[in-house]
N, C-alpha and C. Protein backbone atom coordinates (compact mmCIF):
# COMPACT_ATOMS: atom_id res chain seq x y z
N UNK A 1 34.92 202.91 94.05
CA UNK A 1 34.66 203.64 95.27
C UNK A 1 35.97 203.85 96.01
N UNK A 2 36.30 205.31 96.42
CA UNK A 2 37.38 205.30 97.20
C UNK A 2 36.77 204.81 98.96
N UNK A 3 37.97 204.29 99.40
CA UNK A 3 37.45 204.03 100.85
C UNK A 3 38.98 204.72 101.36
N UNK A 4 38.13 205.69 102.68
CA UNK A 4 39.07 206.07 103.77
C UNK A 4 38.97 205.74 105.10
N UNK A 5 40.14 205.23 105.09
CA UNK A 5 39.73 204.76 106.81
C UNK A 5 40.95 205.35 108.12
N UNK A 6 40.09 206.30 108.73
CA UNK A 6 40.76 206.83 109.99
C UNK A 6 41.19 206.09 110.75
N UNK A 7 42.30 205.87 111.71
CA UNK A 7 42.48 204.93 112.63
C UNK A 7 42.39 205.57 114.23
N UNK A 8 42.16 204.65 114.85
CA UNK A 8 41.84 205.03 116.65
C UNK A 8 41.44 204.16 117.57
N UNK A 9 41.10 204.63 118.82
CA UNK A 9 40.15 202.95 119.47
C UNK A 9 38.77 203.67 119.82
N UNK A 10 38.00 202.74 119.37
CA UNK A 10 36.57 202.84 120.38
C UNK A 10 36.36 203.42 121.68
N UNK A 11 35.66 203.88 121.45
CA UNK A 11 35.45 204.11 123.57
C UNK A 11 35.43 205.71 123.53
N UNK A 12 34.14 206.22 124.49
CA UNK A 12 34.88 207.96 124.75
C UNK A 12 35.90 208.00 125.45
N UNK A 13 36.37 207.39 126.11
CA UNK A 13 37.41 207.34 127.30
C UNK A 13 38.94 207.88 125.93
N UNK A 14 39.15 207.59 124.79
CA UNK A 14 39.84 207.58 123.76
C UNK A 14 39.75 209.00 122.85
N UNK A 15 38.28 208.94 122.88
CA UNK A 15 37.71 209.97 121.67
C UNK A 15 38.99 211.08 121.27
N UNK A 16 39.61 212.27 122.39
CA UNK A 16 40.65 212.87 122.53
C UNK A 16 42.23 212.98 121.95
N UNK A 17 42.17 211.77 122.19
CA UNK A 17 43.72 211.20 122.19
C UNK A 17 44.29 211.16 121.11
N UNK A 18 45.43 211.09 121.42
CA UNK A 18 46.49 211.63 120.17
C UNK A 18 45.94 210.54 119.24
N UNK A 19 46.05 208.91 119.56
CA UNK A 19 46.09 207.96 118.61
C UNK A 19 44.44 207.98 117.88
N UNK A 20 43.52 208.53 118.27
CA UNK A 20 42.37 208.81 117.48
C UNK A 20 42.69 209.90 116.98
N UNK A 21 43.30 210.70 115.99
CA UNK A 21 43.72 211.22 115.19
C UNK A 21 42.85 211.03 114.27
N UNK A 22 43.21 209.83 113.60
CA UNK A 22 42.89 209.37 112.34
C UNK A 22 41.36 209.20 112.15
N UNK A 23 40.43 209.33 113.15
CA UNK A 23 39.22 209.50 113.25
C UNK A 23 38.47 210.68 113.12
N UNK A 24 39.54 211.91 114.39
CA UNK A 24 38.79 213.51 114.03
C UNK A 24 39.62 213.65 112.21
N UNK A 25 40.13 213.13 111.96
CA UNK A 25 40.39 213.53 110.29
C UNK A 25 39.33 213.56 109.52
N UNK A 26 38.87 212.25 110.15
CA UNK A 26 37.38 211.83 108.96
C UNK A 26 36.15 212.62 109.99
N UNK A 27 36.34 213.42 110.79
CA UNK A 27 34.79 213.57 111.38
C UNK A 27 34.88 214.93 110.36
N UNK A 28 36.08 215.87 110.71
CA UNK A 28 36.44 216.99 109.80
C UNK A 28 35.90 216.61 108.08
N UNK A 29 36.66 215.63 107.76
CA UNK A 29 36.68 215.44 106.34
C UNK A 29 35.10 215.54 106.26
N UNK A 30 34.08 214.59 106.95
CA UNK A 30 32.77 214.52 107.03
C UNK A 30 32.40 215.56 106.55
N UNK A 31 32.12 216.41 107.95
CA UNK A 31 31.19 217.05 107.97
C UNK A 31 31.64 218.94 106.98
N UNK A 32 33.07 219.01 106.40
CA UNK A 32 33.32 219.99 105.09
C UNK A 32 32.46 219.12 104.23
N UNK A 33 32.31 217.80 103.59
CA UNK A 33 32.10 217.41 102.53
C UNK A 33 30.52 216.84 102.50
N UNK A 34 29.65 217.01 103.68
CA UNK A 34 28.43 217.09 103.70
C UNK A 34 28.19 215.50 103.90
N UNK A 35 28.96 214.61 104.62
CA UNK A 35 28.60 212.88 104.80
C UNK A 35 27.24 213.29 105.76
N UNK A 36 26.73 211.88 105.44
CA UNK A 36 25.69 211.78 106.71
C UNK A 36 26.59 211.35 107.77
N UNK A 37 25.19 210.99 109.14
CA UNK A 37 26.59 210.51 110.39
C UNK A 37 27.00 208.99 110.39
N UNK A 38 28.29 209.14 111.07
CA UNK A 38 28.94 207.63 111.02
C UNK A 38 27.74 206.70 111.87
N UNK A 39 27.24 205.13 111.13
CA UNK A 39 26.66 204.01 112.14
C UNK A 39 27.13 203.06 111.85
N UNK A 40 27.20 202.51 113.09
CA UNK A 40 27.50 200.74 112.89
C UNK A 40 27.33 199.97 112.35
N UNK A 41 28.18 199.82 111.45
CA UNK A 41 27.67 198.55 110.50
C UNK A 41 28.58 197.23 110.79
N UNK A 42 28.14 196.16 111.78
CA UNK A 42 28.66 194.96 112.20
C UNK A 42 29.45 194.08 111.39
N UNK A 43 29.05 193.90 109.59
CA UNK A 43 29.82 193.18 108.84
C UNK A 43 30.91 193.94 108.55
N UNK A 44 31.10 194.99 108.60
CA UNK A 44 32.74 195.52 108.79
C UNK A 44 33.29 195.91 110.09
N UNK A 45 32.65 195.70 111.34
CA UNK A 45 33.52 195.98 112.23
C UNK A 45 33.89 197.15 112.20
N UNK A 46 33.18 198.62 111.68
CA UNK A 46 33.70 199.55 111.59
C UNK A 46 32.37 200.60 111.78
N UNK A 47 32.34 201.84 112.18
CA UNK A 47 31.46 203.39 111.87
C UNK A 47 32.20 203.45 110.57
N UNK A 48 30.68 203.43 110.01
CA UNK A 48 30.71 204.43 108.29
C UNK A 48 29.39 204.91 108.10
N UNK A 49 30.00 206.25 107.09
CA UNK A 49 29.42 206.84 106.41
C UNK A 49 30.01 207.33 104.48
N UNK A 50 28.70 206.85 103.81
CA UNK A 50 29.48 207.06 102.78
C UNK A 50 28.05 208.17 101.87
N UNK A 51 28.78 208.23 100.76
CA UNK A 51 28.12 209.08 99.85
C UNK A 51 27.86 208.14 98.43
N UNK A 52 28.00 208.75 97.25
CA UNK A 52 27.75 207.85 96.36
C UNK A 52 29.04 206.87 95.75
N UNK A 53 30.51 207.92 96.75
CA UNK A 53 31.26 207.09 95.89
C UNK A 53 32.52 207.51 96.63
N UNK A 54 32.61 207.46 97.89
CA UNK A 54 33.77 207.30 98.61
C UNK A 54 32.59 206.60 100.32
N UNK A 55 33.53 206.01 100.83
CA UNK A 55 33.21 205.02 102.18
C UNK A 55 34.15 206.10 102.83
N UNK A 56 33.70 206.51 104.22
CA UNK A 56 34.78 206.58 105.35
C UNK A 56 34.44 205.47 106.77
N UNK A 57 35.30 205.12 107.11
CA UNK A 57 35.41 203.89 108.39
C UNK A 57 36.30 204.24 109.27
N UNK A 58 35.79 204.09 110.73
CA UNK A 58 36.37 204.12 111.76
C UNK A 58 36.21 202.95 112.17
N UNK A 59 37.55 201.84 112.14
CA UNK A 59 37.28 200.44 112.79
C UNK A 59 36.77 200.77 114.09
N UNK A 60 36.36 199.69 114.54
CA UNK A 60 36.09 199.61 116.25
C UNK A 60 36.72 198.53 116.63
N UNK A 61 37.75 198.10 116.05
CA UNK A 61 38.92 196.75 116.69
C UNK A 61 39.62 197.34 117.36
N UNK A 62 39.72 198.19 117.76
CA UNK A 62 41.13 198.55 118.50
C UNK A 62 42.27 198.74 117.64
N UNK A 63 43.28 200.10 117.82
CA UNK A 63 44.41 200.03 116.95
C UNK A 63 44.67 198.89 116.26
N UNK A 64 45.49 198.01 117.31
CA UNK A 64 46.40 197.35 116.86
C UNK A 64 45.62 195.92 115.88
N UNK A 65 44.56 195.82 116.03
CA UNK A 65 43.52 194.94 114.69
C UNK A 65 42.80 195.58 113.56
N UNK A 66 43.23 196.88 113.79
CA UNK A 66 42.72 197.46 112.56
C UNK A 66 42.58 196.62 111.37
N UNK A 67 43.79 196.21 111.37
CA UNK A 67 43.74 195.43 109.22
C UNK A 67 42.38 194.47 109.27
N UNK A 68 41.90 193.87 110.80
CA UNK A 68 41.04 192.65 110.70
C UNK A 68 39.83 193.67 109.72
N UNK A 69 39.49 194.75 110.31
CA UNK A 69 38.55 195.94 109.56
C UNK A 69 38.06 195.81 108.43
N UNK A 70 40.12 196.60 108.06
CA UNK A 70 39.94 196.70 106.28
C UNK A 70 40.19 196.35 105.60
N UNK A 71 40.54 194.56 105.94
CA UNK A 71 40.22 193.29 105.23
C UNK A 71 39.14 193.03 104.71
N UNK A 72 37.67 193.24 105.24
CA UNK A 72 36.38 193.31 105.54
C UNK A 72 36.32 194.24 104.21
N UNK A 73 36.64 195.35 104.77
CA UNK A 73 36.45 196.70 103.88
C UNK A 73 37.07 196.25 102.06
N UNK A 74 37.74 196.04 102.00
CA UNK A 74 38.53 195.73 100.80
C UNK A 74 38.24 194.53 100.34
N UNK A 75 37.47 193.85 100.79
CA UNK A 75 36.55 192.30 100.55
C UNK A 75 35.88 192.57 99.73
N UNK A 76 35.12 193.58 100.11
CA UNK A 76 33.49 193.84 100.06
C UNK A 76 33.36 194.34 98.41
N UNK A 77 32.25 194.42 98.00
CA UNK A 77 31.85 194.97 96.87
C UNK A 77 32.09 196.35 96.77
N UNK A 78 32.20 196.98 97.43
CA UNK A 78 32.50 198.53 97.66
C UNK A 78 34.24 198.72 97.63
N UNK A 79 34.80 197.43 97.37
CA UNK A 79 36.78 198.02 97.07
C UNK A 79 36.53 198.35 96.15
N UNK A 80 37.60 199.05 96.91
CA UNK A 80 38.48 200.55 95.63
C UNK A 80 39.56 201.16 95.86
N UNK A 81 39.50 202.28 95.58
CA UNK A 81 41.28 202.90 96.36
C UNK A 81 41.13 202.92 97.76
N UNK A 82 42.02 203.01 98.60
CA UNK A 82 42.42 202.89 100.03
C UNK A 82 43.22 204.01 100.28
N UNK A 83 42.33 204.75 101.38
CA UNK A 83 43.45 205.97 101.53
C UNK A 83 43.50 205.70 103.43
N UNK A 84 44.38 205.72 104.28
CA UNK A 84 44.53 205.38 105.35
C UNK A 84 44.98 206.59 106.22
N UNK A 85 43.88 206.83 107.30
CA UNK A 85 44.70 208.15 107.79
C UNK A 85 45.27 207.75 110.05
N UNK A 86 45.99 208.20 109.62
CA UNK A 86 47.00 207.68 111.38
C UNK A 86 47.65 208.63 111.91
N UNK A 87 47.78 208.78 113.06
CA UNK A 87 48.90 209.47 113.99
C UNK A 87 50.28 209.05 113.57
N UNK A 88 51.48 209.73 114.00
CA UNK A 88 52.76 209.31 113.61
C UNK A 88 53.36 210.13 114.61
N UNK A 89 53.87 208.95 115.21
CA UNK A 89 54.74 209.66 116.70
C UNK A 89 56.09 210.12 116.03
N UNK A 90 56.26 210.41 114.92
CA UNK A 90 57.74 210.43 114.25
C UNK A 90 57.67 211.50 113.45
N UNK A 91 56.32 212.46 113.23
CA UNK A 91 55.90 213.60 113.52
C UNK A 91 56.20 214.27 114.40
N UNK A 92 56.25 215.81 114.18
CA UNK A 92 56.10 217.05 115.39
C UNK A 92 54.50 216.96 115.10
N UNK A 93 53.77 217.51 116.51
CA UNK A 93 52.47 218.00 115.83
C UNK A 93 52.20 218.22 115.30
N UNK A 94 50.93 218.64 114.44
CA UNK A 94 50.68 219.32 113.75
C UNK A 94 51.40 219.26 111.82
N UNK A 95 52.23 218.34 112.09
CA UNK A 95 52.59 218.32 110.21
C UNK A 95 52.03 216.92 110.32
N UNK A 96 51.75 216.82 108.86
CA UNK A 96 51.33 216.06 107.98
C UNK A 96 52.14 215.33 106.31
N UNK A 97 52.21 214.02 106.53
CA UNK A 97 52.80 213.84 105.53
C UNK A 97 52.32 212.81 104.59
N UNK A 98 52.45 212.71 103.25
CA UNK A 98 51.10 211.31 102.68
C UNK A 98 52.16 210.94 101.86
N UNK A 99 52.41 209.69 102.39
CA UNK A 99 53.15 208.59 101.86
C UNK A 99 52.09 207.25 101.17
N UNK A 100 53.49 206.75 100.16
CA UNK A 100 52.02 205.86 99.53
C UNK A 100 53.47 204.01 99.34
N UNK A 101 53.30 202.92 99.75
CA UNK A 101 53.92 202.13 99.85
C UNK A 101 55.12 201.65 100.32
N UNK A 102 55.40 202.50 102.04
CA UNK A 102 56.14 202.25 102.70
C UNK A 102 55.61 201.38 104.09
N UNK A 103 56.71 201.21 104.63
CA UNK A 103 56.80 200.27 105.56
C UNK A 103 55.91 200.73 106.80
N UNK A 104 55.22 200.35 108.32
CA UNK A 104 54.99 200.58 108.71
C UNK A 104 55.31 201.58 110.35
N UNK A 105 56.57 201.72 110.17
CA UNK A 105 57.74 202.51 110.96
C UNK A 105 57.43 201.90 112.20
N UNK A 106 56.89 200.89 112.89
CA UNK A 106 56.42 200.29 114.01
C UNK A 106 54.97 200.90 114.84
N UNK A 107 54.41 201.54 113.62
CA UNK A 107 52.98 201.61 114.05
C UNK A 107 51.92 200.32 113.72
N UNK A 108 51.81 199.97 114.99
CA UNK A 108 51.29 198.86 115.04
C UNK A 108 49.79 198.71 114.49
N UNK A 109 48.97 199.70 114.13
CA UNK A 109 47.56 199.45 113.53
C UNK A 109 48.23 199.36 111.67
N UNK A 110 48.99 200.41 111.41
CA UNK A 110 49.05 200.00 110.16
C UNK A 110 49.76 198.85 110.06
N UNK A 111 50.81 198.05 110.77
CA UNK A 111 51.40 196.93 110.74
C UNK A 111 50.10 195.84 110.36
N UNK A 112 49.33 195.76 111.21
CA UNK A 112 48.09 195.10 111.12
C UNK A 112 47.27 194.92 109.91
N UNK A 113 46.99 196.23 109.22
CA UNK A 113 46.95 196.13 107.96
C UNK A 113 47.41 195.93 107.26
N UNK A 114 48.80 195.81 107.09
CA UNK A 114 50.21 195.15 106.12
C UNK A 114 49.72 194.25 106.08
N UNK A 115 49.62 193.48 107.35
CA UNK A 115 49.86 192.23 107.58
C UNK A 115 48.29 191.57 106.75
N UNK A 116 47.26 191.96 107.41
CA UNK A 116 46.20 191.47 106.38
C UNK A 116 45.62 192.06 104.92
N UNK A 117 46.70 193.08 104.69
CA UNK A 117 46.23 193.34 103.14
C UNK A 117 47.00 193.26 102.14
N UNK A 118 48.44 193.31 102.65
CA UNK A 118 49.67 194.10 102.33
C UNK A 118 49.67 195.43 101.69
N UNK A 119 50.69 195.96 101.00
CA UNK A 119 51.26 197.29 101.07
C UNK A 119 51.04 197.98 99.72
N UNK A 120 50.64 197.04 98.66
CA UNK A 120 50.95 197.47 97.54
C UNK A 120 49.44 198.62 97.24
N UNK A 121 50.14 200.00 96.82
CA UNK A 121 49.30 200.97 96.40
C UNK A 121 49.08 201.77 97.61
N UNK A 122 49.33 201.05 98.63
CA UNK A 122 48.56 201.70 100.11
C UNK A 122 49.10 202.99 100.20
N UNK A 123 48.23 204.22 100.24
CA UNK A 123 48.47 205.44 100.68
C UNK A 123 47.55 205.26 101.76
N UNK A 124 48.86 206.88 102.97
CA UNK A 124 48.83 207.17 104.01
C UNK A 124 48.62 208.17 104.03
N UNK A 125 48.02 208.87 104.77
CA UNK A 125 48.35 210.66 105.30
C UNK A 125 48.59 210.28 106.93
N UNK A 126 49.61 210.51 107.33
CA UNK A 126 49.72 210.28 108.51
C UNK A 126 49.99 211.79 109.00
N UNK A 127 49.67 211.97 110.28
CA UNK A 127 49.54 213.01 111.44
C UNK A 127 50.49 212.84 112.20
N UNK A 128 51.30 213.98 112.42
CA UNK A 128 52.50 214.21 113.91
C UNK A 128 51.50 214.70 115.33
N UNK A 129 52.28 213.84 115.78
CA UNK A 129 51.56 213.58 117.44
C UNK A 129 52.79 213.80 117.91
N UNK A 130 53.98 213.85 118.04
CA UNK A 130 54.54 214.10 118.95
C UNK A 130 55.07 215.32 119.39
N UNK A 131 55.13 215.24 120.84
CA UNK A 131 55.27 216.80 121.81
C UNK A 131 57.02 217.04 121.51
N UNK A 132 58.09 216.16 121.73
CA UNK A 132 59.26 216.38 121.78
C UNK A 132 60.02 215.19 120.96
N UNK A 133 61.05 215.40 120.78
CA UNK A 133 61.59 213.95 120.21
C UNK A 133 62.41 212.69 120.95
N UNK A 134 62.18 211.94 120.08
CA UNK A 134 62.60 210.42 120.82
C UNK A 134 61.65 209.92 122.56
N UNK A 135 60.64 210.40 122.02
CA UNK A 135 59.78 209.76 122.86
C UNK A 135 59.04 208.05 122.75
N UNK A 136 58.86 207.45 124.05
CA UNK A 136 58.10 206.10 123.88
C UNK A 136 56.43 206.49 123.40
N UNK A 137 56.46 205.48 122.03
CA UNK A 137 54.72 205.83 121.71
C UNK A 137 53.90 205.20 122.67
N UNK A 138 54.47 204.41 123.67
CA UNK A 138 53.19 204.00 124.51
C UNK A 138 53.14 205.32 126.03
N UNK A 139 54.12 206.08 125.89
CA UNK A 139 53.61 207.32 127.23
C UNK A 139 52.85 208.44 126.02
N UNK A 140 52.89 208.35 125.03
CA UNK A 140 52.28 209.37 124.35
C UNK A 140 50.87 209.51 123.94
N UNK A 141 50.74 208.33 123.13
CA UNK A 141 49.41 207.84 122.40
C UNK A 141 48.18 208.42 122.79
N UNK A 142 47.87 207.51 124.32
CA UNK A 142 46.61 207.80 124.69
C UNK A 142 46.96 208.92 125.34
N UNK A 143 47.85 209.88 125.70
CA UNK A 143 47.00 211.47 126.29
C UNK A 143 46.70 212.44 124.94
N UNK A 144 45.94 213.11 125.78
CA UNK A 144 45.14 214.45 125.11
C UNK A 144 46.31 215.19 124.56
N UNK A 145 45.81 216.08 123.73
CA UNK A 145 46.64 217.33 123.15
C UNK A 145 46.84 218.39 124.58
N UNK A 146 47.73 218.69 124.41
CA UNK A 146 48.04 219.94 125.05
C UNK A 146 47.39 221.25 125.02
N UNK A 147 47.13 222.47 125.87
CA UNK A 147 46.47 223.69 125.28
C UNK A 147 47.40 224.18 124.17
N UNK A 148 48.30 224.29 124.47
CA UNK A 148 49.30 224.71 123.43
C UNK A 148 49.35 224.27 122.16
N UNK A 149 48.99 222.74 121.92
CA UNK A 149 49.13 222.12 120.60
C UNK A 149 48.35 222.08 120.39
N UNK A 150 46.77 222.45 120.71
CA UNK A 150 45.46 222.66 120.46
C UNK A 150 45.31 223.27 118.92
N UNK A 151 45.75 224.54 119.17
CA UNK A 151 45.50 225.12 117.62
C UNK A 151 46.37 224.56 116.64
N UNK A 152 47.59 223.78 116.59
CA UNK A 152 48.58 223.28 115.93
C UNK A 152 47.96 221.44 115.38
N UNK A 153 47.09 221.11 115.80
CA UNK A 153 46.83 219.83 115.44
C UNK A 153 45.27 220.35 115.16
N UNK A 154 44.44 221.55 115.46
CA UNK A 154 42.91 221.38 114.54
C UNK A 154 43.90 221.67 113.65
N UNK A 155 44.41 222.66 113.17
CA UNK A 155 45.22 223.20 111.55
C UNK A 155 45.47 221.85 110.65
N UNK A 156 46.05 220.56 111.42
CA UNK A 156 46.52 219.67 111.00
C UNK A 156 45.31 218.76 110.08
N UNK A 157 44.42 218.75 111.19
CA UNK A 157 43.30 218.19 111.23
C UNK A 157 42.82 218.58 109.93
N UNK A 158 42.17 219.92 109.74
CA UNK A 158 41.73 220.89 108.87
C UNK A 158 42.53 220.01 107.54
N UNK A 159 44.18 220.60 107.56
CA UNK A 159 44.55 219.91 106.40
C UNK A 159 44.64 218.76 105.64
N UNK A 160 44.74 217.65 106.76
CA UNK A 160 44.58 216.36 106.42
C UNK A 160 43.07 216.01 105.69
N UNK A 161 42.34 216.77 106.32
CA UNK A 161 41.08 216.58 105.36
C UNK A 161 41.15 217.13 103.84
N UNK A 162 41.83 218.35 104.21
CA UNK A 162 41.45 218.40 102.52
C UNK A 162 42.44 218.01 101.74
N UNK A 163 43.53 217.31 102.36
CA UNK A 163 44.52 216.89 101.44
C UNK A 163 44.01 215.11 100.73
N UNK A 164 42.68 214.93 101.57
CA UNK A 164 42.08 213.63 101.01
C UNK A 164 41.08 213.73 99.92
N UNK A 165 40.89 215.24 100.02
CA UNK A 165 39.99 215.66 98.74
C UNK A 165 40.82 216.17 97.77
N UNK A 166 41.95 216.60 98.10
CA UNK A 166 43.06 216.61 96.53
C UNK A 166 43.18 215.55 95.79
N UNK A 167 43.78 214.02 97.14
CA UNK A 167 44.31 213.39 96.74
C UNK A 167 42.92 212.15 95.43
N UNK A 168 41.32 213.04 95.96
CA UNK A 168 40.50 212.25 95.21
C UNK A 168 40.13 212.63 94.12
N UNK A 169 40.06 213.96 94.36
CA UNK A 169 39.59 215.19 93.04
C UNK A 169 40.80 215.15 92.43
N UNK A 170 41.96 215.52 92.38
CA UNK A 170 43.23 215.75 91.51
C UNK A 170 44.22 214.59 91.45
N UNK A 171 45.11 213.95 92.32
CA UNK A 171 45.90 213.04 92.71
C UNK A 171 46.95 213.20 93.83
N UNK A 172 47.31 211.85 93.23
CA UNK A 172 48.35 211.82 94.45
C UNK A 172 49.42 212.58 94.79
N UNK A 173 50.45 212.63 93.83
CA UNK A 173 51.59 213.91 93.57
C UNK A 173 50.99 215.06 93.52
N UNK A 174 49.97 216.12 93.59
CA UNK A 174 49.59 216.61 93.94
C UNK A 174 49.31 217.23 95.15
N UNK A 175 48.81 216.13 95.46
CA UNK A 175 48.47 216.34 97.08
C UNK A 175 49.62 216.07 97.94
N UNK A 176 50.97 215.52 97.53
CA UNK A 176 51.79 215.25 98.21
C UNK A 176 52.43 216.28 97.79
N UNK A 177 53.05 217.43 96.89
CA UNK A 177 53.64 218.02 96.40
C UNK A 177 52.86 219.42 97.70
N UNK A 178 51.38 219.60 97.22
CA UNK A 178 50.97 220.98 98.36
C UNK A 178 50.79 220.43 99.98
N UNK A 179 51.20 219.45 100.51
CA UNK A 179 51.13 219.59 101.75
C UNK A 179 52.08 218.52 102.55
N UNK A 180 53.07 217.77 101.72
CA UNK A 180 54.32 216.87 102.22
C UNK A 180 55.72 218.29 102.49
């Protein structure tokens, strides 16, 4: 079973925000690929919805405990590949890039998951969130998109989803080759 897991925090107060990214990825990815809707399921600490043979999860730990999640997730009888999708303040908006066994550049939810899964195999598609460069990720994170970057991050959105259906249907170099 592949498992994908969006990253973000709980709460509508969040829903918006740059750092739930990794969540509208999977609502997109969802609802192109016909999932039922995300519910709570308490022994992972996470919203999922799966099909016969990929999981998607939205922890509800909060960023920065994510890994406690998809420790859970990767426990379970249902591991399999791990595809991880995140914001990246080290991004411009709107691009997208899928890396597979690098470091966590000081994003602290995937740090979290390093830390409780480690690194080996781990692919990313991470999302550009940022408005300008050399910005602090804590004035950025939690605001909204801009009107302006509105259409520049659904596009993103859009792609990141289907670059998780390349990367399942075809592979990895693939999917990193049409949209890195």
């Amino acid at each position: 079973m592949t498992i994908i897991v969006g990253l973000g925090n709980p709460g509508e107060q969040y829903k918006k925000t740059r750092h739930n990214i990794g969540f509208m990825v999977l609502d997109k990815f969802a609802e192109k690929n016909n999932f039922p809707n995300f519910k709570l399921q308490k022994k992972y600490n996470a919203l999922i919805s799966e099909n016969e043979n990929i999981l998607l999860a939205k922890p509800q730990t909060f960023m920065n405990e994510s890994g406690k999640a998809v420790k859970t997730l990767t426990k379970s009888d249902k591991s399999g590949n791990l595809i991880i999708v995140h914001d990246d303040i080290d991004l411009p908006v709107g691009k997208i890039k899928i890396i597979q066994e690098r470091g966590s550049a000081g994003h602290k939810g995937v740090e979290s998951i390093i830390k409780n899964i480690g690194n080996e195999g781990l692919v990313r598609v991470r999302v550009g969130i940022a408005s300008k460069k050399d910005v602090k990720a804590q004035k950025v994170v939690l605001k909204n998109f801009s009107e302006q970057e509105q259409s520049l991050i659904e596009e993103a959105i859009k792609n990141a989803a289907q670059a998780i259906l390349v990367i399942i249907k075809e592979n990895l170099d693939k999917a990193m080759n049409r949209y890195n």
